[in-house]
C-alpha atoms as a PDB file:
ATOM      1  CA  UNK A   1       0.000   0.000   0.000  1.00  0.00           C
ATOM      2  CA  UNK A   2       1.275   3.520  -0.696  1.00  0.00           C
ATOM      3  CA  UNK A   3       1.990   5.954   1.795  1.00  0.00           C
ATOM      4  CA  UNK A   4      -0.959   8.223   2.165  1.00  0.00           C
ATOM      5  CA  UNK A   5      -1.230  12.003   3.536  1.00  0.00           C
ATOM      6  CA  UNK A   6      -4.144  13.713   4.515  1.00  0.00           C
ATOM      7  CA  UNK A   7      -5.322  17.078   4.240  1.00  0.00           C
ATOM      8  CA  UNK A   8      -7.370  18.738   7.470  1.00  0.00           C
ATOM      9  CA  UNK A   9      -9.551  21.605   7.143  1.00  0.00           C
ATOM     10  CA  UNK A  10      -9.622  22.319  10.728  1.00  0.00           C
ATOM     11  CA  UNK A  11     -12.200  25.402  11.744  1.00  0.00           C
ATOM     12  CA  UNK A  12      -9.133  27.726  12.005  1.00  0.00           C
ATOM     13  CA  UNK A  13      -6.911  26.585   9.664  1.00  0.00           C
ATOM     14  CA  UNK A  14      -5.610  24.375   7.009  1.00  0.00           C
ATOM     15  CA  UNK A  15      -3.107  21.486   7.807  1.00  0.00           C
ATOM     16  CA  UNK A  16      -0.976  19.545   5.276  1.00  0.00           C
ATOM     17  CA  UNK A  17       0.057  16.379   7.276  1.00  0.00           C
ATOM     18  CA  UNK A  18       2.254  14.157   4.501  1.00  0.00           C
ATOM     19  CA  UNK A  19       5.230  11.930   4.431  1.00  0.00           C
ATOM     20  CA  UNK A  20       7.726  11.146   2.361  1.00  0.00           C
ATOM     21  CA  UNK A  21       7.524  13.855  -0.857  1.00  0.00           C
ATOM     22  CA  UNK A  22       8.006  13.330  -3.912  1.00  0.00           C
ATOM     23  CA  UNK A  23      10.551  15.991  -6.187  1.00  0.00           C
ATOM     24  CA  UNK A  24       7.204  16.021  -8.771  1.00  0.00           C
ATOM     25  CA  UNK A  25       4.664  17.783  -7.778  1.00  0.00           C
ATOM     26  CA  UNK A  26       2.386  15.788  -9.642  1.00  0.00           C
ATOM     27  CA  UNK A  27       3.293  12.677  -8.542  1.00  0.00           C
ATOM     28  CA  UNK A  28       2.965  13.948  -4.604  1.00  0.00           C
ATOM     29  CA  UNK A  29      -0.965  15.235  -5.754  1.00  0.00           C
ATOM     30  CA  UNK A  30      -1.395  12.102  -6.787  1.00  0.00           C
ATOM     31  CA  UNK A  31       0.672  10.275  -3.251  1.00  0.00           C
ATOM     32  CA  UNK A  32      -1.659  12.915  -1.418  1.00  0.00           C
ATOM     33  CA  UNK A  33      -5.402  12.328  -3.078  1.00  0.00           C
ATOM     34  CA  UNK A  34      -4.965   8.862  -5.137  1.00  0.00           C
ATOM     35  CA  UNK A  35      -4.009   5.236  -4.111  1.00  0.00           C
ATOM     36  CA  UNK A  36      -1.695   4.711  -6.826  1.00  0.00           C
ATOM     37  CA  UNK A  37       1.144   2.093  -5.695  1.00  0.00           C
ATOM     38  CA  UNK A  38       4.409   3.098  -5.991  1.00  0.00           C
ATOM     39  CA  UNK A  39       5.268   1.572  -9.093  1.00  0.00           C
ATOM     40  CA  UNK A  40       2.484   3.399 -10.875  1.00  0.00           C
ATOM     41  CA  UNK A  41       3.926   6.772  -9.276  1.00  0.00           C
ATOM     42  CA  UNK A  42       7.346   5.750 -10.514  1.00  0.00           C
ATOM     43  CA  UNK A  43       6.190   4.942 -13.946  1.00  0.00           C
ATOM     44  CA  UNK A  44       4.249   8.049 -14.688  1.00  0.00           C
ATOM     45  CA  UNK A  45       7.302  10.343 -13.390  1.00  0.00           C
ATOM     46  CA  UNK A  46       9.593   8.009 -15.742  1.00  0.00           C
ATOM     47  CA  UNK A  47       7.217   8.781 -18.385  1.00  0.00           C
ATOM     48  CA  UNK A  48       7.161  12.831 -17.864  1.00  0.00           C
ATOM     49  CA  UNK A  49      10.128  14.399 -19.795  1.00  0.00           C
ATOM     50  CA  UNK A  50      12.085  18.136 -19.396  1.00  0.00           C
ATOM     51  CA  UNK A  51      11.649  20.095 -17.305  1.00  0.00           C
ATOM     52  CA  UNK A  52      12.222  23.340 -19.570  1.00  0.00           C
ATOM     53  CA  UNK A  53      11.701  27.016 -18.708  1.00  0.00           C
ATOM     54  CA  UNK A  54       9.225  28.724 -19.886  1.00  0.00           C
ATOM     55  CA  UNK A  55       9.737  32.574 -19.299  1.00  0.00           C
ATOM     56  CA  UNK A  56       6.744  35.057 -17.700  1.00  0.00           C
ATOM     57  CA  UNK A  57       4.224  36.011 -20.055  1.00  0.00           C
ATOM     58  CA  UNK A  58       5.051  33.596 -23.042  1.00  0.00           C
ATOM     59  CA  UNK A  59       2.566  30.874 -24.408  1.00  0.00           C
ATOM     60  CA  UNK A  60       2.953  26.946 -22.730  1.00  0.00           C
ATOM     61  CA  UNK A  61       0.172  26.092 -25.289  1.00  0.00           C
ATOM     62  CA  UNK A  62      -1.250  29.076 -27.925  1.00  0.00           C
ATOM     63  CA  UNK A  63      -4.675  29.093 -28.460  1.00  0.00           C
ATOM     64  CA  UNK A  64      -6.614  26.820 -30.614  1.00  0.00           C
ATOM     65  CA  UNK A  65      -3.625  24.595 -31.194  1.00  0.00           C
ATOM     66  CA  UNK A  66      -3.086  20.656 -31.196  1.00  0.00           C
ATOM     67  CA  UNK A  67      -0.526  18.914 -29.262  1.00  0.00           C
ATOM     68  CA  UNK A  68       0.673  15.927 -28.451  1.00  0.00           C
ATOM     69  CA  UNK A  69       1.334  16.321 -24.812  1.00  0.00           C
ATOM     70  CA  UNK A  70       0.471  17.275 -21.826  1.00  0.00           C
ATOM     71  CA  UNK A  71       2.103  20.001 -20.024  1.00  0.00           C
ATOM     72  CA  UNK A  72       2.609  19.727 -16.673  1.00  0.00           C
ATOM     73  CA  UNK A  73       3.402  22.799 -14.425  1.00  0.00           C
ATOM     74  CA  UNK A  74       6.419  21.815 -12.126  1.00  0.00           C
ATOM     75  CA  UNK A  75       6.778  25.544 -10.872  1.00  0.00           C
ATOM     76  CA  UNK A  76       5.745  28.609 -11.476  1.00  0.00           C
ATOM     77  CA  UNK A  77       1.727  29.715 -11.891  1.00  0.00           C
ATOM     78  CA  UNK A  78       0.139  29.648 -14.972  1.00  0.00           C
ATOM     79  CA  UNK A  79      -3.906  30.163 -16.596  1.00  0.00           C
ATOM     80  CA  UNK A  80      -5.522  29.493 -19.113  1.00  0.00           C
ATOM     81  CA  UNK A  81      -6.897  32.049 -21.332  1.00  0.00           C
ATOM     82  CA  UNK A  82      -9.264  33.688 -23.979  1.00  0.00           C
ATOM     83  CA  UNK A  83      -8.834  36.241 -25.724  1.00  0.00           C
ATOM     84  CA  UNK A  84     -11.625  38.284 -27.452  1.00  0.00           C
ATOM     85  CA  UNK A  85     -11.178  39.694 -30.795  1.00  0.00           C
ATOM     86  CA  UNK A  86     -10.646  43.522 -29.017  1.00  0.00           C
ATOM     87  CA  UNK A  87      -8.211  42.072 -26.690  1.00  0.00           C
ATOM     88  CA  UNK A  88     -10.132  41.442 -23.846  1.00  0.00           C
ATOM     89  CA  UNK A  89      -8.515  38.769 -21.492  1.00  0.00           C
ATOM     90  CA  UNK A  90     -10.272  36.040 -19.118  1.00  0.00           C
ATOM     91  CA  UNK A  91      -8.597  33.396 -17.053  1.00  0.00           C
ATOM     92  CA  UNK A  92     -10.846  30.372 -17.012  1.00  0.00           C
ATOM     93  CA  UNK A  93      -8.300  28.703 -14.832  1.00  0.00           C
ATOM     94  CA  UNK A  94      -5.592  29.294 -12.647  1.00  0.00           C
ATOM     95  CA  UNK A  95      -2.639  26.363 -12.715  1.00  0.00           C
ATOM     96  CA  UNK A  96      -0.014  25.516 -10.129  1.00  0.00           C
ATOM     97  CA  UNK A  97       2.931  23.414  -9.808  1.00  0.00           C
ATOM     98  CA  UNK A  98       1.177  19.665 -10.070  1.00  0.00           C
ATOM     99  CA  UNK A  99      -1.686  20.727 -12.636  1.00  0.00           C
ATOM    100  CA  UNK A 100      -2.080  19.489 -16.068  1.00  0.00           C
ATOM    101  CA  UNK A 101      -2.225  22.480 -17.867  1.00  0.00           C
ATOM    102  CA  UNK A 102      -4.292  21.220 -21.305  1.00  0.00           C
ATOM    103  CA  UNK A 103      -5.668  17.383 -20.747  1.00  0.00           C
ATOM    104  CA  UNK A 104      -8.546  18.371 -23.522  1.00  0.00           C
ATOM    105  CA  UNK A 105      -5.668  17.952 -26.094  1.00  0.00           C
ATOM    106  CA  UNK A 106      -5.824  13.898 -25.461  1.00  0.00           C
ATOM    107  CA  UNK A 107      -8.679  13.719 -27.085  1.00  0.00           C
ATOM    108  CA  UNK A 108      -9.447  16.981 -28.771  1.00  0.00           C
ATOM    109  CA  UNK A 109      -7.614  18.363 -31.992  1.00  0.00           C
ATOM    110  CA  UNK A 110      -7.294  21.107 -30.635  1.00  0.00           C
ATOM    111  CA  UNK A 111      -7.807  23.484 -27.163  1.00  0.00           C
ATOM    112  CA  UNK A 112     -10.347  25.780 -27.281  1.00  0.00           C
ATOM    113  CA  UNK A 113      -8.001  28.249 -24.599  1.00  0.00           C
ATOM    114  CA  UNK A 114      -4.612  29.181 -24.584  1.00  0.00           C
ATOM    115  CA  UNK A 115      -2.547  28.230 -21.824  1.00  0.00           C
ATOM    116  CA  UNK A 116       0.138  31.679 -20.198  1.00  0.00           C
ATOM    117  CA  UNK A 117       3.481  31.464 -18.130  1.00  0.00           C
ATOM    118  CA  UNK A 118       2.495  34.078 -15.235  1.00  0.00           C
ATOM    119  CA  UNK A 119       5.705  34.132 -13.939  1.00  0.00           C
ATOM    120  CA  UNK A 120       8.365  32.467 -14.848  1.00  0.00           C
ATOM    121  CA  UNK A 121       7.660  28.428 -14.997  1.00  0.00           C
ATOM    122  CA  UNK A 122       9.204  24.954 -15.504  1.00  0.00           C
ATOM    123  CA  UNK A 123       7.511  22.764 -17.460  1.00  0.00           C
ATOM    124  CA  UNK A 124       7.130  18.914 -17.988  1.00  0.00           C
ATOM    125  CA  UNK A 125       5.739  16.769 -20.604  1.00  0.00           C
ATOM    126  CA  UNK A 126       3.941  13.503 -20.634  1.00  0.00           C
ATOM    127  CA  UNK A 127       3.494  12.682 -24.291  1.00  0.00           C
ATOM    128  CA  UNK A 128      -0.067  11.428 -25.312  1.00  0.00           C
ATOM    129  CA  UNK A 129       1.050   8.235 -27.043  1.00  0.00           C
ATOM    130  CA  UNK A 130       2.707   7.198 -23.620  1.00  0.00           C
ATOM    131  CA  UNK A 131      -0.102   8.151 -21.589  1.00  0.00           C
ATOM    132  CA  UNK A 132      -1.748   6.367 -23.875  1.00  0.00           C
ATOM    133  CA  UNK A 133      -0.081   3.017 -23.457  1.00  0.00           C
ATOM    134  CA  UNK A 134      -0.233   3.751 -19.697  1.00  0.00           C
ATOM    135  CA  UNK A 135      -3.878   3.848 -19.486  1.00  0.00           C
ATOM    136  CA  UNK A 136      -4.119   0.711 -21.801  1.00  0.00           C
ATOM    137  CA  UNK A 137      -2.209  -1.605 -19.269  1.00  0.00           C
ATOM    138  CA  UNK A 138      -2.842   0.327 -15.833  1.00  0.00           C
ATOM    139  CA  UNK A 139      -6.369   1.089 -15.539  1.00  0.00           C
ATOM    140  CA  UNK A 140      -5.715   2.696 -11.865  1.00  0.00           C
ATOM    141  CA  UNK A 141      -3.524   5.189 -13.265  1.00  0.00           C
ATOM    142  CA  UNK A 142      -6.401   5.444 -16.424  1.00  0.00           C
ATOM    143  CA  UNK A 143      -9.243   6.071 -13.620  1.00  0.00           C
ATOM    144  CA  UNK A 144      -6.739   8.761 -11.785  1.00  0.00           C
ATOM    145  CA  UNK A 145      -6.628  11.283 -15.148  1.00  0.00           C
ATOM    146  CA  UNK A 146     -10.428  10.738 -15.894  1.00  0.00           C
ATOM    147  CA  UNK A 147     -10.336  12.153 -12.285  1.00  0.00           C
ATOM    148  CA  UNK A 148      -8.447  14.665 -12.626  1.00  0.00           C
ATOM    149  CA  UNK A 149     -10.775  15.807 -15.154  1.00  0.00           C
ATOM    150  CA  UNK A 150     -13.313  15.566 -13.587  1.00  0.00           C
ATOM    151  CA  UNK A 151     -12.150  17.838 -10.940  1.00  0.00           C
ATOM    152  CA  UNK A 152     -11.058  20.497 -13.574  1.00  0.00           C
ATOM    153  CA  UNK A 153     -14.651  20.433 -14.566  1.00  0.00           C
ATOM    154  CA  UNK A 154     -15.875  21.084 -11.230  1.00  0.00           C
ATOM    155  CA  UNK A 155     -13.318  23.971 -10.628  1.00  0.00           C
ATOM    156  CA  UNK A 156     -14.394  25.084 -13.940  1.00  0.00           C
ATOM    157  CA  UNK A 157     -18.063  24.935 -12.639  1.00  0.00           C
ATOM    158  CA  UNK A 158     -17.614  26.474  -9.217  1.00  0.00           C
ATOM    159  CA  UNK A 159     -16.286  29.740 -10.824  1.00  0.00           C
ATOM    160  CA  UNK A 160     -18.698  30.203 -13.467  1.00  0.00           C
ATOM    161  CA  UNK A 161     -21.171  30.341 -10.487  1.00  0.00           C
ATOM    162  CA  UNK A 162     -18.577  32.988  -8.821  1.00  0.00           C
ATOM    163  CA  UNK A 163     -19.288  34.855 -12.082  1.00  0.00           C
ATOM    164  CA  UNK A 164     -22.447  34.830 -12.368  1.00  0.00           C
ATOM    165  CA  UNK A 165     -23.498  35.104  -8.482  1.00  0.00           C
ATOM    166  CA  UNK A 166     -20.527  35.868  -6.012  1.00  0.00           C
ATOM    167  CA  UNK A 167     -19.937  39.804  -5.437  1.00  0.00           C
ATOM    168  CA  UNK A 168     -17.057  40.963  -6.522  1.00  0.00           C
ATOM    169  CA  UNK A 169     -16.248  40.670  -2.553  1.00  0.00           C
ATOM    170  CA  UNK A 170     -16.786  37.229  -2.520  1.00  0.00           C
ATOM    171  CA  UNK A 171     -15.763  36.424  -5.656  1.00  0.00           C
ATOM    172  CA  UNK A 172     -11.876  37.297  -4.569  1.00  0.00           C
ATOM    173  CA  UNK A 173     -12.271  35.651  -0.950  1.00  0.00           C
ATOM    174  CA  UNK A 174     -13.154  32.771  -2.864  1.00  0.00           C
ATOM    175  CA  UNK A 175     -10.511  32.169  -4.865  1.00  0.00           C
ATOM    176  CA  UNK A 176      -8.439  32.898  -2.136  1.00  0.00           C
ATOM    177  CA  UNK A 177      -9.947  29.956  -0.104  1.00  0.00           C
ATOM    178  CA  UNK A 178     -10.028  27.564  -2.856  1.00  0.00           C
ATOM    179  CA  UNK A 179      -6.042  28.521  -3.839  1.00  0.00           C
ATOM    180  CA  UNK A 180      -4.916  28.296  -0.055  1.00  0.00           C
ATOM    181  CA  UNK A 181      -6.363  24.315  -0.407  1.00  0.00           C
ATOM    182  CA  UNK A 182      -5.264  23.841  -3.683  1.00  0.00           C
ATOM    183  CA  UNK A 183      -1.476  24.963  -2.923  1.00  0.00           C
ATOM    184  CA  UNK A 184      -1.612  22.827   0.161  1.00  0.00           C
ATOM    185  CA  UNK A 185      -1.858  19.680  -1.730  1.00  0.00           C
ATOM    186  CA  UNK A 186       1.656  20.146  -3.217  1.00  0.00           C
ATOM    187  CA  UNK A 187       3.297  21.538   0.043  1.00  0.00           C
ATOM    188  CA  UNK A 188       3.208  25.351  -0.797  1.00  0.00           C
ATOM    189  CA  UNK A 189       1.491  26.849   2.113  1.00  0.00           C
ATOM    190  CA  UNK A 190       2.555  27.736   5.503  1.00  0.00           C
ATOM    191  CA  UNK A 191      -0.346  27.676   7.686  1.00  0.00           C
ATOM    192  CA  UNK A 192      -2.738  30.205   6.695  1.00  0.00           C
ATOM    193  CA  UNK A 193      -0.430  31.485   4.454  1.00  0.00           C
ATOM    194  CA  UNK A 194       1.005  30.900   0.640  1.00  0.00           C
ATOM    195  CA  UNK A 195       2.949  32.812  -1.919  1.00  0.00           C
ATOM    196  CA  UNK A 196       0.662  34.860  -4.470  1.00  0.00           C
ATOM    197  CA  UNK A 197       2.970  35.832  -6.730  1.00  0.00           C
ATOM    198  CA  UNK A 198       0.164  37.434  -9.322  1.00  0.00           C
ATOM    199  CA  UNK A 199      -0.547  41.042 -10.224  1.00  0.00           C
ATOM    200  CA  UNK A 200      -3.471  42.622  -9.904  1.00  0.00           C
ATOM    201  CA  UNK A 201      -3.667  42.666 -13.308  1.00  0.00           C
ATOM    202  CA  UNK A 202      -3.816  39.090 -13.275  1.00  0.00           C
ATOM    203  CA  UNK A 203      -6.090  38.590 -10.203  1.00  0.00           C
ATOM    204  CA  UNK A 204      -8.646  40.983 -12.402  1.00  0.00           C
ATOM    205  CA  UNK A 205      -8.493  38.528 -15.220  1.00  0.00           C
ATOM    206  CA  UNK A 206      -8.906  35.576 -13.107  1.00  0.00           C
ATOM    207  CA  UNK A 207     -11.691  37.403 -11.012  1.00  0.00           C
ATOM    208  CA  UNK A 208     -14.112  39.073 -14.435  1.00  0.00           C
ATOM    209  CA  UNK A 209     -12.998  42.468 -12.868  1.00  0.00           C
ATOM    210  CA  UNK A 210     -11.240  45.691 -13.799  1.00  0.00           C
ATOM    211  CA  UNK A 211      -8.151  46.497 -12.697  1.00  0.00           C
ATOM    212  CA  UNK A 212      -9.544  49.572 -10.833  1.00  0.00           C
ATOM    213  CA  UNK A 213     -12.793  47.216  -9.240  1.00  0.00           C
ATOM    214  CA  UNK A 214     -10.153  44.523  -8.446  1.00  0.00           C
ATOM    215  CA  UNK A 215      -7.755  47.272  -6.545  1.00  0.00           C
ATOM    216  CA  UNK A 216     -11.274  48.378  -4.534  1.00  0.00           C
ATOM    217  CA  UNK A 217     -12.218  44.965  -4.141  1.00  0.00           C
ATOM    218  CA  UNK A 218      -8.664  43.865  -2.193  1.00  0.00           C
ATOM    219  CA  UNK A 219      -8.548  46.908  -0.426  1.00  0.00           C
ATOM    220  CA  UNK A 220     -11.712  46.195   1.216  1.00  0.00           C
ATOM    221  CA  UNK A 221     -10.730  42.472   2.062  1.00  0.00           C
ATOM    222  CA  UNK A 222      -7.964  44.075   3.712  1.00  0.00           C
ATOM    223  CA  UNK A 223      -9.480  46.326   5.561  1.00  0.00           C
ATOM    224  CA  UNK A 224     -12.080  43.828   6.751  1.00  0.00           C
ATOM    225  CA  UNK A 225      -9.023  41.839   9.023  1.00  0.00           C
ATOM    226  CA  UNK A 226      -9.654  38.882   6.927  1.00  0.00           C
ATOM    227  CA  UNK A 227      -6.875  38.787   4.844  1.00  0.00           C
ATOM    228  CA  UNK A 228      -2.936  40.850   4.243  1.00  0.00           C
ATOM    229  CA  UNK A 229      -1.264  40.838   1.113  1.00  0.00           C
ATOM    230  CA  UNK A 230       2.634  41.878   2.034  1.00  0.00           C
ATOM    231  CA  UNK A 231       3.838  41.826  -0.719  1.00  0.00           C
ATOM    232  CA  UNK A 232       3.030  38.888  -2.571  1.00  0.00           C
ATOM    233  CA  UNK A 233       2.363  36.581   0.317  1.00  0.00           C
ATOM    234  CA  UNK A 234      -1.387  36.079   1.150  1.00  0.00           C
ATOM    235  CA  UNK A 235      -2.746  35.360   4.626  1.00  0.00           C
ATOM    236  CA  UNK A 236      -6.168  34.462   5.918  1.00  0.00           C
ATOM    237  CA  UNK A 237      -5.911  35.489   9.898  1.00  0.00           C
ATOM    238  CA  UNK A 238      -9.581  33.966   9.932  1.00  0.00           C
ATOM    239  CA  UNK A 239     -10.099  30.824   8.108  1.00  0.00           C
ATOM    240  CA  UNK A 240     -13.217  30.162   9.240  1.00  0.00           C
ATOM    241  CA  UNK A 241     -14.895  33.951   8.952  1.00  0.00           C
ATOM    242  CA  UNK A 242     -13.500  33.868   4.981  1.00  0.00           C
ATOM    243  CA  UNK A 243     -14.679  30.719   4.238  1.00  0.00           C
ATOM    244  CA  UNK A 244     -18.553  32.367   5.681  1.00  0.00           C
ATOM    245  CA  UNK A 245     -18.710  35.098   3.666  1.00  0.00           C
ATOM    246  CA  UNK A 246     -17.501  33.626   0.180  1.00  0.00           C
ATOM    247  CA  UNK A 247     -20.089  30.786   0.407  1.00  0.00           C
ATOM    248  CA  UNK A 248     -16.750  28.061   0.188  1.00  0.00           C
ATOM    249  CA  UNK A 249     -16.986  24.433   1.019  1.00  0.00           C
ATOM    250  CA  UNK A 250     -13.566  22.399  -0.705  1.00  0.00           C
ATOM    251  CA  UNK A 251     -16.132  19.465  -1.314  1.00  0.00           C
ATOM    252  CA  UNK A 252     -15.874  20.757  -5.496  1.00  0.00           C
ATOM    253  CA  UNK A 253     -12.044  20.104  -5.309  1.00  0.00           C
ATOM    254  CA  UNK A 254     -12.581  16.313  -4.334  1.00  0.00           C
ATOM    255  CA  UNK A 255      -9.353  16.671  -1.413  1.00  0.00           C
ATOM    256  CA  UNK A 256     -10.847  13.171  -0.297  1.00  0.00           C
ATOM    257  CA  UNK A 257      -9.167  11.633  -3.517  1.00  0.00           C
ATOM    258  CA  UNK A 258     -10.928   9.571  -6.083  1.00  0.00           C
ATOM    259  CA  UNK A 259     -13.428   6.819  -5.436  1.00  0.00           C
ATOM    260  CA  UNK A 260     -12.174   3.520  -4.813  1.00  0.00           C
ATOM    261  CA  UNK A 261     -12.493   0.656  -7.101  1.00  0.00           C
ATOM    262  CA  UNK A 262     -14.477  -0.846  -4.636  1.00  0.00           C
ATOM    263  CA  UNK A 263     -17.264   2.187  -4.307  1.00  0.00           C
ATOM    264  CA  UNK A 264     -16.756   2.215  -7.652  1.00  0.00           C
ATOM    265  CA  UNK A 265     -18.365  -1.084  -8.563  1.00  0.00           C
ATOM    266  CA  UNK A 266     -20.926  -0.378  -5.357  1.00  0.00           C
ATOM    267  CA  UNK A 267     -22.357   2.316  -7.209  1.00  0.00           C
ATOM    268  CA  UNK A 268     -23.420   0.505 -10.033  1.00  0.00           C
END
């Protein structure tokens, strides 16, 4: 059996409690929320090749391209983007170090979104033929991607409600909740607290807000006692009182892992 971590959202903060990491920080999300053995964990890092640097601001994937692999962010932040014809710019997704940065490209000819270095990030590739082979003769490892998926989708889903229903007040606590659980998954938070190395520029694009509204919107945050940005390190000082006002629950990012095979087969 594989060594297993846990992740516990305690009412006043959140706690990584893991052992023995893994230099990939995709293959520790996966130690952390799957029950991979090793030997699948060792054969899917085998079977991701670079890393190379990608510098800030420059294209991992360009828009409405094919490819035939799968980055993998190993440091660094990245989104995904649109762009509208005027130039117009939304995030649809924010990516840290252990995300798959275009998994529709498996199967699709090409992604609908482009995929940005924010800052400066090292990058991995699985290619899709190995993956492909992978899948064919480890169907854990097959069930662990279609998760991983499946998760995206749910992210994807949780912030078109933010959209469409949070304030712009809530809308930014949110993400800030969901990012502080997110980074703790691949060891980059300290308590209450995690590196945000974005802009408000970026925030804005990630949040559907201007630059000016997004400016407001943190200032008032801050103000609140809820949260400090010094610099570009976020903190929560109350857990509990951010996660009440933004309407968060971490049940969309599935922290509990995937099913196993055996609830699986229950459920049919």
């Amino acid at each position: 059996m594989p060594v297993r971590s846990s992740i516990q959202l305690s009412r006043s903060r959140v706690r990584l409690t893991t052992r023995s990491p893994m230099t990939n920080p995709l293959i520790a999300r996966l130690r952390l929320l799957s029950s991979l053995s090793e030997d699948d964990l060792q054969i899917l890092e085998a079977a991701c090749t670079g890393p190379q640097t990608v510098p800030a601001h420059s294209d991992i994937q360009a828009e409405g391209r094919g490819t035939e692999h799968i980055h993998i962010v190993q440091s660094g932040w990245a989104a995904r983007y649109r762009l509208l014809r005027d130039g117009r710019r939304q995030f649809p997704a924010l990516l840290i170090p252990g995300d798959l940065c275009d998994i529709d490209a498996l199967l699709l000819n090409r992604t609908h979104f482009g995929v940005v270095a924010l800052t400066s990030c090292t990058i991995s590739v699985l290619p899709h033929a190995r993956l492909r082979e992978i899948m064919e003769s480890r169907p854990a490892i097959r069930d662990v991607f279609w998760w991983l998926t499946f998760v995206e989708n749910a992210i994807s889903a949780e912030w078109t409600v933010g959209l469409g229903a949070r304030s712009a007040e809530e809308r930014l606590a949110h993400l800030f909740c969901e990012l502080l659980v997110r980074l703790a998954t691949v060891e980059m938070t300290d308590g209450n607290s995690y590196a945000l190395p974005l802009t408000q520029d970026q925030l804005s694009d990630a949040v559907g807000l201007s630059a000016v509204h997004l400016n407001r919107t943190l200032q008032d945050l801050r103000g609140s006692g809820l949260i400090s940005l010094d610099g570009h390190r976020l903190t929560i000082h109350n857990w509990e009182a951010l996660k009440d006002f933004s309407d968060f629950s971490a049940d969309y990012l599935h922290v509990e892992g995937l099913r196993s095979g055996e609830n699986r087969r229950a459920a049919h």
